[in-house]
PDB file of N, CA and C in Angstrom:
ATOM      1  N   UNK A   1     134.368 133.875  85.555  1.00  0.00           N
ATOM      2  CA  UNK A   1     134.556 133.039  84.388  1.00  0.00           C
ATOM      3  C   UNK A   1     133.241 132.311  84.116  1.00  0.00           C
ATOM      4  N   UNK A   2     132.774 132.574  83.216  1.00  0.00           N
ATOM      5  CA  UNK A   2     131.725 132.220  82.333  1.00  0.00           C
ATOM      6  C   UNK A   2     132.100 130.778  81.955  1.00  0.00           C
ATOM      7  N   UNK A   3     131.102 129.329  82.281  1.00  0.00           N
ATOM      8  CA  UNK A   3     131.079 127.835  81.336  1.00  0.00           C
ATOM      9  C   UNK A   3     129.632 127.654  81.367  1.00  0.00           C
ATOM     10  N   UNK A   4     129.856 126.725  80.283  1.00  0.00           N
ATOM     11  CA  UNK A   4     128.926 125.806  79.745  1.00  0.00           C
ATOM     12  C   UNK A   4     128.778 124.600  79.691  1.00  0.00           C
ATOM     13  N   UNK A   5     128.029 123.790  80.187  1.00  0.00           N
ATOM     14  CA  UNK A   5     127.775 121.921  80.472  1.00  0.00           C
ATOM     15  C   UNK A   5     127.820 121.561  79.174  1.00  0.00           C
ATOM     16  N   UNK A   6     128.323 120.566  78.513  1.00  0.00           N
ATOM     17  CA  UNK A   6     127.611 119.976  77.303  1.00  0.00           C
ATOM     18  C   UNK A   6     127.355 118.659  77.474  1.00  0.00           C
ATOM     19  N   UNK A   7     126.332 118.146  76.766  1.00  0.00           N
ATOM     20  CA  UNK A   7     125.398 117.157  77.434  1.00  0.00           C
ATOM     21  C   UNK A   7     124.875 116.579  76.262  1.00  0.00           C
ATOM     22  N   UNK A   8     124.706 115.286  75.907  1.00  0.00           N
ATOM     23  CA  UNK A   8     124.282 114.481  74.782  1.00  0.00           C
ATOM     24  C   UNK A   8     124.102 112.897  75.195  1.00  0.00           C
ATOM     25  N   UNK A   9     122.696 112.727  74.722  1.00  0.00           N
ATOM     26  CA  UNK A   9     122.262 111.238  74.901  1.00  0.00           C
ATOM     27  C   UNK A   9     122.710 110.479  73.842  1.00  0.00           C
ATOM     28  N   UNK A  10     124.006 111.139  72.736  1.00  0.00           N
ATOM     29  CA  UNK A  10     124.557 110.687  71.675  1.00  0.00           C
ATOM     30  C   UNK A  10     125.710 110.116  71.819  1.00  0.00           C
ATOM     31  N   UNK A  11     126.154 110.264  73.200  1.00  0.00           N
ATOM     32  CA  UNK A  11     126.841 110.114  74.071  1.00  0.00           C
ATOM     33  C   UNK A  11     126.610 109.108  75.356  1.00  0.00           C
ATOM     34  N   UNK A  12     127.654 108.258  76.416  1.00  0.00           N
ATOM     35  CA  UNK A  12     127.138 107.545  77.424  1.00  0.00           C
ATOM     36  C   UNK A  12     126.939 108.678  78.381  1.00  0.00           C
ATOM     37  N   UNK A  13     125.727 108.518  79.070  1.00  0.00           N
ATOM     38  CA  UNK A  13     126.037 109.749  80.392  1.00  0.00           C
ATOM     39  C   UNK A  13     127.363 109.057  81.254  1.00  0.00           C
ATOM     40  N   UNK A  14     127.434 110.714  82.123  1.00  0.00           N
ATOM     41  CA  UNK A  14     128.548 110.397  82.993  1.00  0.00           C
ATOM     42  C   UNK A  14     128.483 109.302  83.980  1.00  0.00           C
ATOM     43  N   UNK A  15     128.985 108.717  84.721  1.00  0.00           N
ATOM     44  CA  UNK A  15     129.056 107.443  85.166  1.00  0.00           C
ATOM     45  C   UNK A  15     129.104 108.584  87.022  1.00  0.00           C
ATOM     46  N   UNK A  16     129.801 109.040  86.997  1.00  0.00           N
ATOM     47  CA  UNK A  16     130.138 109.983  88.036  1.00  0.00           C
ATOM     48  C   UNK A  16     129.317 111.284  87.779  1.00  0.00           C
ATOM     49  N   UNK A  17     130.083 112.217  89.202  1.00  0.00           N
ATOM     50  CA  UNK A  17     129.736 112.954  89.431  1.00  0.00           C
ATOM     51  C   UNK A  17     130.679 114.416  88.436  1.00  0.00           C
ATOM     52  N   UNK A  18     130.458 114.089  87.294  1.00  0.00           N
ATOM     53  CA  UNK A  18     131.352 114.839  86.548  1.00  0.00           C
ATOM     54  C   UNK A  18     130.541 115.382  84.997  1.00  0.00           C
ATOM     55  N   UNK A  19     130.741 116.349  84.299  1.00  0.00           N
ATOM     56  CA  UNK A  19     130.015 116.373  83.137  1.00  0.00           C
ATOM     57  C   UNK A  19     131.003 115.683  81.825  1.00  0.00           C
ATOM     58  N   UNK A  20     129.804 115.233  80.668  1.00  0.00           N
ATOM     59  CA  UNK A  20     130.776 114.704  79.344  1.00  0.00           C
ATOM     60  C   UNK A  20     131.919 116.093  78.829  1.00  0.00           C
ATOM     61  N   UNK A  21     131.560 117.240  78.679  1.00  0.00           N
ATOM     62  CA  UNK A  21     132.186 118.217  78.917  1.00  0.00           C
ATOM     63  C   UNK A  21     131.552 119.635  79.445  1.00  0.00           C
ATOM     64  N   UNK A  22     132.656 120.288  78.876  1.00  0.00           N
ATOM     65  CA  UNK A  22     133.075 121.514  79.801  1.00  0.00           C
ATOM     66  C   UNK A  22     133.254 122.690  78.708  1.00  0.00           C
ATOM     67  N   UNK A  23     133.292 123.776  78.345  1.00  0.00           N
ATOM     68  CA  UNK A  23     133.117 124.718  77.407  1.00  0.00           C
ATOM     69  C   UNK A  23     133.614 126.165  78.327  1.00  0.00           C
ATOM     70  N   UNK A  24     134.792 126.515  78.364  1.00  0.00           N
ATOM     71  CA  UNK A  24     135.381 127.333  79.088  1.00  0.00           C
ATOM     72  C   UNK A  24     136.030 128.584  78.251  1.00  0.00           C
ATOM     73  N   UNK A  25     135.474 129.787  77.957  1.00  0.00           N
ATOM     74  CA  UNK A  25     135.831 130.938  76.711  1.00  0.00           C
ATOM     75  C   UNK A  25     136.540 130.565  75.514  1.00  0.00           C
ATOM     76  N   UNK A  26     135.668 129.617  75.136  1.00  0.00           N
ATOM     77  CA  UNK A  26     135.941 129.095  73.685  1.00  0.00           C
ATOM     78  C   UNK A  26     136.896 127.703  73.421  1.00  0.00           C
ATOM     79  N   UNK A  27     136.969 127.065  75.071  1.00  0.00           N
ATOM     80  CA  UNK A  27     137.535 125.772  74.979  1.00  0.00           C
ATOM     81  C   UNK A  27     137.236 124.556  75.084  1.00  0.00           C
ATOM     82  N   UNK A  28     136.731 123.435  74.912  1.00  0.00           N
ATOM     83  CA  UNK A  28     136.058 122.308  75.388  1.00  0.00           C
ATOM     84  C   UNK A  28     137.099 121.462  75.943  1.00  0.00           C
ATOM     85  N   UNK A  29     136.073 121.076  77.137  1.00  0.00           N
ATOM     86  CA  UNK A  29     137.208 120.206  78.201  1.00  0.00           C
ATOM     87  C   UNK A  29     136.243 118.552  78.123  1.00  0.00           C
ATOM     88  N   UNK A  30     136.616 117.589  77.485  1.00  0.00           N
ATOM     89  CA  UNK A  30     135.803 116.406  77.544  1.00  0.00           C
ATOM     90  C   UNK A  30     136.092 115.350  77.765  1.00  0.00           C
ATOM     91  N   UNK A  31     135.662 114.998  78.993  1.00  0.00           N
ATOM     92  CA  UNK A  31     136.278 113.801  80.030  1.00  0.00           C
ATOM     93  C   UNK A  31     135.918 112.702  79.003  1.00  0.00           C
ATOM     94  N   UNK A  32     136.855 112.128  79.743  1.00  0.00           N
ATOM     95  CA  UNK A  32     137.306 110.570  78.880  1.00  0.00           C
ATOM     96  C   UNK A  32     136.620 109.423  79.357  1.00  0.00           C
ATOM     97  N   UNK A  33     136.397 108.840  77.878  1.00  0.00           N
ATOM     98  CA  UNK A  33     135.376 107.704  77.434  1.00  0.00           C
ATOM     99  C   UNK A  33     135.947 106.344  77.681  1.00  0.00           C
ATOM    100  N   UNK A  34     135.006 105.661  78.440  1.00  0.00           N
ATOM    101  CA  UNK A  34     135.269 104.445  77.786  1.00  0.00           C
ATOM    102  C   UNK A  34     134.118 103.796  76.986  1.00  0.00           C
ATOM    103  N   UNK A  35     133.997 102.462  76.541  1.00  0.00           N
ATOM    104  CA  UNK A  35     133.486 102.079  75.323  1.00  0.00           C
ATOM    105  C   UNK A  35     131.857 101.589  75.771  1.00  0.00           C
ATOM    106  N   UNK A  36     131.073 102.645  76.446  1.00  0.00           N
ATOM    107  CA  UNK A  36     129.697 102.153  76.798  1.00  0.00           C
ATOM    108  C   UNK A  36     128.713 102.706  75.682  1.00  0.00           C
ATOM    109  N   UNK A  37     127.631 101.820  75.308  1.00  0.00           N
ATOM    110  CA  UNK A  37     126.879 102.224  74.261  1.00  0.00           C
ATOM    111  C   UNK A  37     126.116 103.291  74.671  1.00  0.00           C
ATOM    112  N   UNK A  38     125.874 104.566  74.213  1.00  0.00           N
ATOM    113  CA  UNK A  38     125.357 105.318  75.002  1.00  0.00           C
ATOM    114  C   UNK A  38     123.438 105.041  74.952  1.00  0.00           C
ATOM    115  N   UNK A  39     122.817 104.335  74.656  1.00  0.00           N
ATOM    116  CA  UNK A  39     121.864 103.353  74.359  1.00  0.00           C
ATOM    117  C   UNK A  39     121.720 102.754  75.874  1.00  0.00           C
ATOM    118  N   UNK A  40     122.004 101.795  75.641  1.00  0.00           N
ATOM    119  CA  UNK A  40     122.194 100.772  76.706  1.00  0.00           C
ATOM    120  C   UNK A  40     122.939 101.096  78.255  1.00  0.00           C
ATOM    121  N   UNK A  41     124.557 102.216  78.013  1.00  0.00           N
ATOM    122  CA  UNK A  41     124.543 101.862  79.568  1.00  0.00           C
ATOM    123  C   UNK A  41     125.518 101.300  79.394  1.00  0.00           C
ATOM    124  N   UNK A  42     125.746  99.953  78.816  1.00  0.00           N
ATOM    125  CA  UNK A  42     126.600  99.094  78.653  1.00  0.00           C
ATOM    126  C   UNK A  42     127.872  98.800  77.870  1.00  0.00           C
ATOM    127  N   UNK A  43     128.911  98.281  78.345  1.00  0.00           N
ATOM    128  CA  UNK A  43     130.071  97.975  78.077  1.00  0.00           C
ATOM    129  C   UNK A  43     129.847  97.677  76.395  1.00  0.00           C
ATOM    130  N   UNK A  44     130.768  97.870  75.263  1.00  0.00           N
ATOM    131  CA  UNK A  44     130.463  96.843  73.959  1.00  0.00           C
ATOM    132  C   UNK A  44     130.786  95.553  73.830  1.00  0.00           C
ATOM    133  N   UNK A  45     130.015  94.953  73.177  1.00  0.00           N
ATOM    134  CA  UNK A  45     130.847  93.276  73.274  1.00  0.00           C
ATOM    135  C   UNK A  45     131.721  93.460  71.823  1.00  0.00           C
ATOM    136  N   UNK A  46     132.792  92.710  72.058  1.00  0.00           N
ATOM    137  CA  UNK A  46     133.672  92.424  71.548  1.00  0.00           C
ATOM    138  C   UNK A  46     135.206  92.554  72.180  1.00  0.00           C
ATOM    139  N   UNK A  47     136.374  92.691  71.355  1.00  0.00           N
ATOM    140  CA  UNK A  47     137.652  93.079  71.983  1.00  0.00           C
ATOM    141  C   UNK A  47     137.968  94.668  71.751  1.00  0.00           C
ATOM    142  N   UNK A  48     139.341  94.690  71.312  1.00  0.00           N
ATOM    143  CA  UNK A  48     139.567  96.259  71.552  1.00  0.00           C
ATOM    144  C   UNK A  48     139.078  97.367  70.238  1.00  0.00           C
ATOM    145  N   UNK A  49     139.430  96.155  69.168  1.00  0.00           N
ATOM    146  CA  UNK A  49     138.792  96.958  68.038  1.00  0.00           C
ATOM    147  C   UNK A  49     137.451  97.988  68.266  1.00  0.00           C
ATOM    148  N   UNK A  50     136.685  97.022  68.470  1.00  0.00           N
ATOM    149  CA  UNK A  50     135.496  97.410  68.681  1.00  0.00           C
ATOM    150  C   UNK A  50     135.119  98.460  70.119  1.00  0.00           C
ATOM    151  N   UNK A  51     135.727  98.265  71.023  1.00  0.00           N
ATOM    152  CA  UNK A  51     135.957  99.644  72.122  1.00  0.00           C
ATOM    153  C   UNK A  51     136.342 100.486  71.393  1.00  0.00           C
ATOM    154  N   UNK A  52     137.849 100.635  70.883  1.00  0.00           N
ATOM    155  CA  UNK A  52     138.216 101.913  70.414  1.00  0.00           C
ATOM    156  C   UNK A  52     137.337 102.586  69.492  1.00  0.00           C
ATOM    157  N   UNK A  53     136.499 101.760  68.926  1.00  0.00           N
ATOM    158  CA  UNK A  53     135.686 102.633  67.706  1.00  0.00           C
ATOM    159  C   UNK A  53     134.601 103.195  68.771  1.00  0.00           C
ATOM    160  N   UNK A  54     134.102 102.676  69.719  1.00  0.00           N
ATOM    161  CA  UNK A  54     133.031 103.320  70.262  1.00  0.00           C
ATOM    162  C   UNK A  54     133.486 104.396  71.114  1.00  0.00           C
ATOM    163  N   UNK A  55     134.444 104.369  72.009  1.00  0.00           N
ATOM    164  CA  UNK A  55     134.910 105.762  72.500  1.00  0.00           C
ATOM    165  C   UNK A  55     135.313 106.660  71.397  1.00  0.00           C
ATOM    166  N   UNK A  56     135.861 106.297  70.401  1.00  0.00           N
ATOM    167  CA  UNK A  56     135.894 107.521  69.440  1.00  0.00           C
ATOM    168  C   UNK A  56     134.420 107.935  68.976  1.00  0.00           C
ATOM    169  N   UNK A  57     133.602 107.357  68.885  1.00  0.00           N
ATOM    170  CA  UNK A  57     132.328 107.867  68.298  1.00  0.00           C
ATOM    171  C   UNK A  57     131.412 108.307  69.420  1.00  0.00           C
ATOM    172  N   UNK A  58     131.872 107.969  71.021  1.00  0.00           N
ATOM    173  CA  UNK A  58     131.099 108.867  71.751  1.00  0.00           C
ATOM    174  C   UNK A  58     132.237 109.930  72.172  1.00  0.00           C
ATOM    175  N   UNK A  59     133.453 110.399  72.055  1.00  0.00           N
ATOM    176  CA  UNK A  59     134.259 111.306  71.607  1.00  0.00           C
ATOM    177  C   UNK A  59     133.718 112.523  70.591  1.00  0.00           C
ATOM    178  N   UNK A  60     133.479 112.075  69.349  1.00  0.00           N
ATOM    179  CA  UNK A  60     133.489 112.244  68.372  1.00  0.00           C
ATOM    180  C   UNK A  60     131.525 113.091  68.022  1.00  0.00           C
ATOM    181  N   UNK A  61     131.068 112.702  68.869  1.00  0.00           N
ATOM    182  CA  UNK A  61     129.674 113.240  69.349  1.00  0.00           C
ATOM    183  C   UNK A  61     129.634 114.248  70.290  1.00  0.00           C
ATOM    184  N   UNK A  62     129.978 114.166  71.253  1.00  0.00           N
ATOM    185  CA  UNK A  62     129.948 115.313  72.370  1.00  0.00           C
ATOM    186  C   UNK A  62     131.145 116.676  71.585  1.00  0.00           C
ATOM    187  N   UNK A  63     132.139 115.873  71.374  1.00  0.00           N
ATOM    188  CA  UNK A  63     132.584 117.207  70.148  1.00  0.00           C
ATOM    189  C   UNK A  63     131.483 117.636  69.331  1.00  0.00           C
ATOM    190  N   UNK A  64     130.560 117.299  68.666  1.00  0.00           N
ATOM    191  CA  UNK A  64     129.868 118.039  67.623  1.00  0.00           C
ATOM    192  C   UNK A  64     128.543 118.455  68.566  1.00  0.00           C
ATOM    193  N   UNK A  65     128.256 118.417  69.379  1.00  0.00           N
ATOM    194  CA  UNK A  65     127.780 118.861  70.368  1.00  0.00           C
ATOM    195  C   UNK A  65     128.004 120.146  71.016  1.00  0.00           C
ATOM    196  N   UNK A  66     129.146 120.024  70.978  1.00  0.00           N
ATOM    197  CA  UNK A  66     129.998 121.243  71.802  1.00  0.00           C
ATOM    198  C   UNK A  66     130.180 122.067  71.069  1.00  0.00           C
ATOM    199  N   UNK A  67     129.652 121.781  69.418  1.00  0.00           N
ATOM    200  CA  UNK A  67     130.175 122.556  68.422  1.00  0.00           C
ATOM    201  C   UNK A  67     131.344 122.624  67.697  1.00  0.00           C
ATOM    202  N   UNK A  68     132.255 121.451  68.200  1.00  0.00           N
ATOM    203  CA  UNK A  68     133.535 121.482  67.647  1.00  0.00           C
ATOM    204  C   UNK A  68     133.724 120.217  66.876  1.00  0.00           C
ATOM    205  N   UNK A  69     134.683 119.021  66.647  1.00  0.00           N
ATOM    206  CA  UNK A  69     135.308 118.120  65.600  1.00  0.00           C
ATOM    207  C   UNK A  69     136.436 117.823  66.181  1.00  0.00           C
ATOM    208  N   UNK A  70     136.887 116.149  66.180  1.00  0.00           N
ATOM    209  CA  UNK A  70     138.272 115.851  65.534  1.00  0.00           C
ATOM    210  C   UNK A  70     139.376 116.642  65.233  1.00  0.00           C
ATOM    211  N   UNK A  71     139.119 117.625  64.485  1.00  0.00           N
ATOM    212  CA  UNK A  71     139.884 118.462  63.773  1.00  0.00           C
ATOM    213  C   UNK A  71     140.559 119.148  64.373  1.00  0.00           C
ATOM    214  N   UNK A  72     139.780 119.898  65.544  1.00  0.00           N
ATOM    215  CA  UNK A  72     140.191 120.730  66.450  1.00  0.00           C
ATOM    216  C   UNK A  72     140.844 120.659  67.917  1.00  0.00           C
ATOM    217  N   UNK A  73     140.806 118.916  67.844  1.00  0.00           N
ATOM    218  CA  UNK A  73     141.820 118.399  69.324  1.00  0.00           C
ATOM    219  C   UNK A  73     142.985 118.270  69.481  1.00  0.00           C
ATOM    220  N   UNK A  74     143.368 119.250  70.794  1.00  0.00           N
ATOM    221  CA  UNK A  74     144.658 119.681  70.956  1.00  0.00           C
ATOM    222  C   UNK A  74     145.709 118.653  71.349  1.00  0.00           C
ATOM    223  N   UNK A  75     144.664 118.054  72.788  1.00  0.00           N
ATOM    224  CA  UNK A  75     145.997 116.969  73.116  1.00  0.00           C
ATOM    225  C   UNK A  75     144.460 115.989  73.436  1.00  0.00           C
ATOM    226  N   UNK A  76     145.147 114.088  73.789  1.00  0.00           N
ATOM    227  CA  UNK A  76     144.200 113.395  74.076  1.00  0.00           C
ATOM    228  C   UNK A  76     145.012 112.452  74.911  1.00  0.00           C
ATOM    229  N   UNK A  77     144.857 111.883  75.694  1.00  0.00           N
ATOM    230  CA  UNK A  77     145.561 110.953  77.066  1.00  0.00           C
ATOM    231  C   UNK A  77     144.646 109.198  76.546  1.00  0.00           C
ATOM    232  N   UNK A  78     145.375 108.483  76.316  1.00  0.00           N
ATOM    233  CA  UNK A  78     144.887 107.475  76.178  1.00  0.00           C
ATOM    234  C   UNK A  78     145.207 106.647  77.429  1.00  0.00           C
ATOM    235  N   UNK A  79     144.905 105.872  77.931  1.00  0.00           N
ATOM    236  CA  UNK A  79     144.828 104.908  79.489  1.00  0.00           C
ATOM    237  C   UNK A  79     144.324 103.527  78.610  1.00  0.00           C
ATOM    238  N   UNK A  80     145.216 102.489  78.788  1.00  0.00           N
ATOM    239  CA  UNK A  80     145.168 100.850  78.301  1.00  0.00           C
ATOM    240  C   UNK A  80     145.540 100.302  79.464  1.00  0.00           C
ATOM    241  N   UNK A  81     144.576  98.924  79.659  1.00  0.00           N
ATOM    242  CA  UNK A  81     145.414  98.311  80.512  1.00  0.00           C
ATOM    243  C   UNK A  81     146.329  96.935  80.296  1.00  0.00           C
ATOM    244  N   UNK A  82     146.684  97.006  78.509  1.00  0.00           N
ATOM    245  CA  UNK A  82     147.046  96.209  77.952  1.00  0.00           C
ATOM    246  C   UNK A  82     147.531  96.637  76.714  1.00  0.00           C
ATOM    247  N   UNK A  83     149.005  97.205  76.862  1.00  0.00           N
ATOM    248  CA  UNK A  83     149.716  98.034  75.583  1.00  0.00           C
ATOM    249  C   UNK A  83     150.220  96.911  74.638  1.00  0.00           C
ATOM    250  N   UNK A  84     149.732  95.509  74.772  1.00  0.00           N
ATOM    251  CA  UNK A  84     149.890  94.722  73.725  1.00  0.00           C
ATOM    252  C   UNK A  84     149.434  94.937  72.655  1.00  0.00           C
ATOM    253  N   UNK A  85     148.466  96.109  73.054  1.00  0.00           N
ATOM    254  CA  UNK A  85     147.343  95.757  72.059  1.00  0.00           C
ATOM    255  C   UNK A  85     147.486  97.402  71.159  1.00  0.00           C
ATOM    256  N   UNK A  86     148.483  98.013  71.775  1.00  0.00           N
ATOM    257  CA  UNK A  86     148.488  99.406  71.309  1.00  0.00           C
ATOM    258  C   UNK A  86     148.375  99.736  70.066  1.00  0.00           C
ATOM    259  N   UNK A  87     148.836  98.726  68.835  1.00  0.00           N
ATOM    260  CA  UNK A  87     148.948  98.635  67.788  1.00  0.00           C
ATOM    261  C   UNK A  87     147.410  99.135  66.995  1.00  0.00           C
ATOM    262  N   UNK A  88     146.912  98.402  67.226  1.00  0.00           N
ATOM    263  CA  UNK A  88     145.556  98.304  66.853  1.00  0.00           C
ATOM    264  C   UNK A  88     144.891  99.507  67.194  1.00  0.00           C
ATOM    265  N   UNK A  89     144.908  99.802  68.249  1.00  0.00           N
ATOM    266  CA  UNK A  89     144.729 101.582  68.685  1.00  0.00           C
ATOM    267  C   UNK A  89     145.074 101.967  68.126  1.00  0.00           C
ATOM    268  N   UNK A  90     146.151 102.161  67.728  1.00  0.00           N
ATOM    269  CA  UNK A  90     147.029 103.642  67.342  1.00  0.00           C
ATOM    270  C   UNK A  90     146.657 103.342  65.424  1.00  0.00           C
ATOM    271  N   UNK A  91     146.199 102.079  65.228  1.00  0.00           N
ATOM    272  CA  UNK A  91     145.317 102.054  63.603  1.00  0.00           C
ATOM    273  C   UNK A  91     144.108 102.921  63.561  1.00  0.00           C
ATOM    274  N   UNK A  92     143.372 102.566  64.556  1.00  0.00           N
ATOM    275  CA  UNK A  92     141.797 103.182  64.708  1.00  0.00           C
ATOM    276  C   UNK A  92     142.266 104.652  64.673  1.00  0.00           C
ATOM    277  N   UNK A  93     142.973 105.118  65.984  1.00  0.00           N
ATOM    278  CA  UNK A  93     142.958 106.490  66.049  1.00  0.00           C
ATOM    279  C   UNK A  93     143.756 107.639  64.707  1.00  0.00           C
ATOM    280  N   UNK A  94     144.454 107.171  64.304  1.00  0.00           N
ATOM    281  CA  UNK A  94     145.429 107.399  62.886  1.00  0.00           C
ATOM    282  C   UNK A  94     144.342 107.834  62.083  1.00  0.00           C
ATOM    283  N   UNK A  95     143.163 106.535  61.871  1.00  0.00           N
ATOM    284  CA  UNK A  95     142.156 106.578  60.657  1.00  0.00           C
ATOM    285  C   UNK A  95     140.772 108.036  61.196  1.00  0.00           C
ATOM    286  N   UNK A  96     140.894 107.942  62.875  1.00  0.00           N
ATOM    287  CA  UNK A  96     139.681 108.736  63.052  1.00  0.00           C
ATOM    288  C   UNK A  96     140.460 110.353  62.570  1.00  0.00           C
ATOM    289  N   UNK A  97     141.317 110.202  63.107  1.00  0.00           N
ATOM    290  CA  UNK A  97     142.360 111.789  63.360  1.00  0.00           C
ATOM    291  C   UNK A  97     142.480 112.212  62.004  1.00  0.00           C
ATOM    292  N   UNK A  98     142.834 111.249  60.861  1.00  0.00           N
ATOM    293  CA  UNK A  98     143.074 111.629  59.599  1.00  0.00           C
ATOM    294  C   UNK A  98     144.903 112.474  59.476  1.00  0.00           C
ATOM    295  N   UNK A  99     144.584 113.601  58.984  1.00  0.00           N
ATOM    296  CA  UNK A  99     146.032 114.560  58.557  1.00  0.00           C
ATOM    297  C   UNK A  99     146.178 115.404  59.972  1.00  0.00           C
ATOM    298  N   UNK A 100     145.033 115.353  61.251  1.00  0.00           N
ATOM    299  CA  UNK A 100     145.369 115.979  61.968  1.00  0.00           C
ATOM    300  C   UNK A 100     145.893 115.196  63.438  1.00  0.00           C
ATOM    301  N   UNK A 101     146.521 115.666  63.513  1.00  0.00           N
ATOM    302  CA  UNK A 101     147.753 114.956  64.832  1.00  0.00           C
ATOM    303  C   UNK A 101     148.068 115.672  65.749  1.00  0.00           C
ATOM    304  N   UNK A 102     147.049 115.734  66.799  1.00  0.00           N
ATOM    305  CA  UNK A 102     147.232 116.225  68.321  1.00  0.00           C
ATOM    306  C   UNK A 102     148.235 115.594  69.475  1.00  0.00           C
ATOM    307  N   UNK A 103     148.432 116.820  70.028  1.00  0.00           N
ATOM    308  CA  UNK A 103     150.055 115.888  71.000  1.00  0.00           C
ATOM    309  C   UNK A 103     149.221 114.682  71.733  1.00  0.00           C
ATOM    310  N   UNK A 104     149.574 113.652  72.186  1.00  0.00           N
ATOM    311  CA  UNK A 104     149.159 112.384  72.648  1.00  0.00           C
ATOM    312  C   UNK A 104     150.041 111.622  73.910  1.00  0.00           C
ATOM    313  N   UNK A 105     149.097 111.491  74.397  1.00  0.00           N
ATOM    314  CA  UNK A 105     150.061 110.653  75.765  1.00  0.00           C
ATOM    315  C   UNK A 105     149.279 108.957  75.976  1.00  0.00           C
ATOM    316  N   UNK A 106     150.160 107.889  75.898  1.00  0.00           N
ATOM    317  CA  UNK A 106     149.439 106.916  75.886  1.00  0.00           C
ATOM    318  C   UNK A 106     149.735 106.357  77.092  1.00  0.00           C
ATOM    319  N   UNK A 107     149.431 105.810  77.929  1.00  0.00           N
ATOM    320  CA  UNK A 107     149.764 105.187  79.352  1.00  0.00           C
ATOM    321  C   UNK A 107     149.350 103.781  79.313  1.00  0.00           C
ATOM    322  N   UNK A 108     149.832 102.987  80.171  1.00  0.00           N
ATOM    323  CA  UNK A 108     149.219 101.925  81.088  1.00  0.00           C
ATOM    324  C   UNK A 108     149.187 101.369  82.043  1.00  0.00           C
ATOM    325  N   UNK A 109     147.247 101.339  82.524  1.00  0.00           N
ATOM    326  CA  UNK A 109     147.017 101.243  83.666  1.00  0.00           C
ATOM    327  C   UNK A 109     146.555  99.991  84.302  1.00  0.00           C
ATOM    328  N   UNK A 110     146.230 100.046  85.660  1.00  0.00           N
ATOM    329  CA  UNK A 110     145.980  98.384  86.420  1.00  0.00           C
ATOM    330  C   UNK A 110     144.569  98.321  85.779  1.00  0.00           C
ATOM    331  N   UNK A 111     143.935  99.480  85.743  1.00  0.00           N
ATOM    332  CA  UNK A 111     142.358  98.943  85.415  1.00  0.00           C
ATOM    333  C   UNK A 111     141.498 100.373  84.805  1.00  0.00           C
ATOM    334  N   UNK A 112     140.465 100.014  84.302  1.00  0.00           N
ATOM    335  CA  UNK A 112     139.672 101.448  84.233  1.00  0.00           C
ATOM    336  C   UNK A 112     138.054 101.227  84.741  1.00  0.00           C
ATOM    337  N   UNK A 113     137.616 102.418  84.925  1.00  0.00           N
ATOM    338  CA  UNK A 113     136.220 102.278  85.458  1.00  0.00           C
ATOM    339  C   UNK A 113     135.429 101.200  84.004  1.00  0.00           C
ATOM    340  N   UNK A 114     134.510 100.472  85.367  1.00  0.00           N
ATOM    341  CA  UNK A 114     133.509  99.430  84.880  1.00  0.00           C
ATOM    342  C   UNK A 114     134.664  98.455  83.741  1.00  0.00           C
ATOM    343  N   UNK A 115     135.573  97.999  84.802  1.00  0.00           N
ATOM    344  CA  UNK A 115     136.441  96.883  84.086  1.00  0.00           C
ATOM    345  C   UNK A 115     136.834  96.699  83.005  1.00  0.00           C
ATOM    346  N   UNK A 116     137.683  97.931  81.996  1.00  0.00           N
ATOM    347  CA  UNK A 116     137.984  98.043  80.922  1.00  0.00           C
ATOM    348  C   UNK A 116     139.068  98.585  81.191  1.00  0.00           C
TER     349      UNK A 116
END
């Protein structure tokens, strides 16, 4: 089986020992973001608004990277560690996704890497 790394400074690098994605006979596999500027390294300031827009836009990069889009995501796992706030998510992601609506799993967790 034939893959491909995909790799973008448009993007945060990986934090681990893992790639942003994966490109497997015509599939992209792209580990999940949290809200670091891919610039800096660093966490974004603000609250959730402002996270969710930045993991979608370093999402939303390594897809066009990979050659693919939004358009074309099958399923996506969201991890919160505060579903108070789900609302507001599920605004952002509605507006990024548009008419297309991939199956979705939303969870919540005790914590996520680099305290988000």
């Amino acid at each position: 089986m034939e893959f491909r790394t995909v790799t973008t400074s448009l993007a945060p690098q990986a934090i681990g020992p893992y790639s942003q994605a994966i490109e497997v006979e015509g599939m992209l596999y792209v580990s999940g973001q949290i809200p670091l500027h891919p610039e800096t390294g660093q966490m974004v300031e603000g609250g959730i608004v402002e996270q969710t827009k930045q993991v979608l836009r370093n999402l939303a990069q390594i897809l066009t990277v990979g050659g693919s889009n939004l358009n074309y995501v099958v399923k996506t796992t969201i991890y919160m560690t505060d579903l108070s706030q789900f609302e507001e998510v599920n605004q952002l992601y509605a507006k990024a996704f548009g008419a297309h609506k991939p199956a979705r799993s939303t969870v919540q967790v005790a914590a996520l890497p680099k305290g988000r």
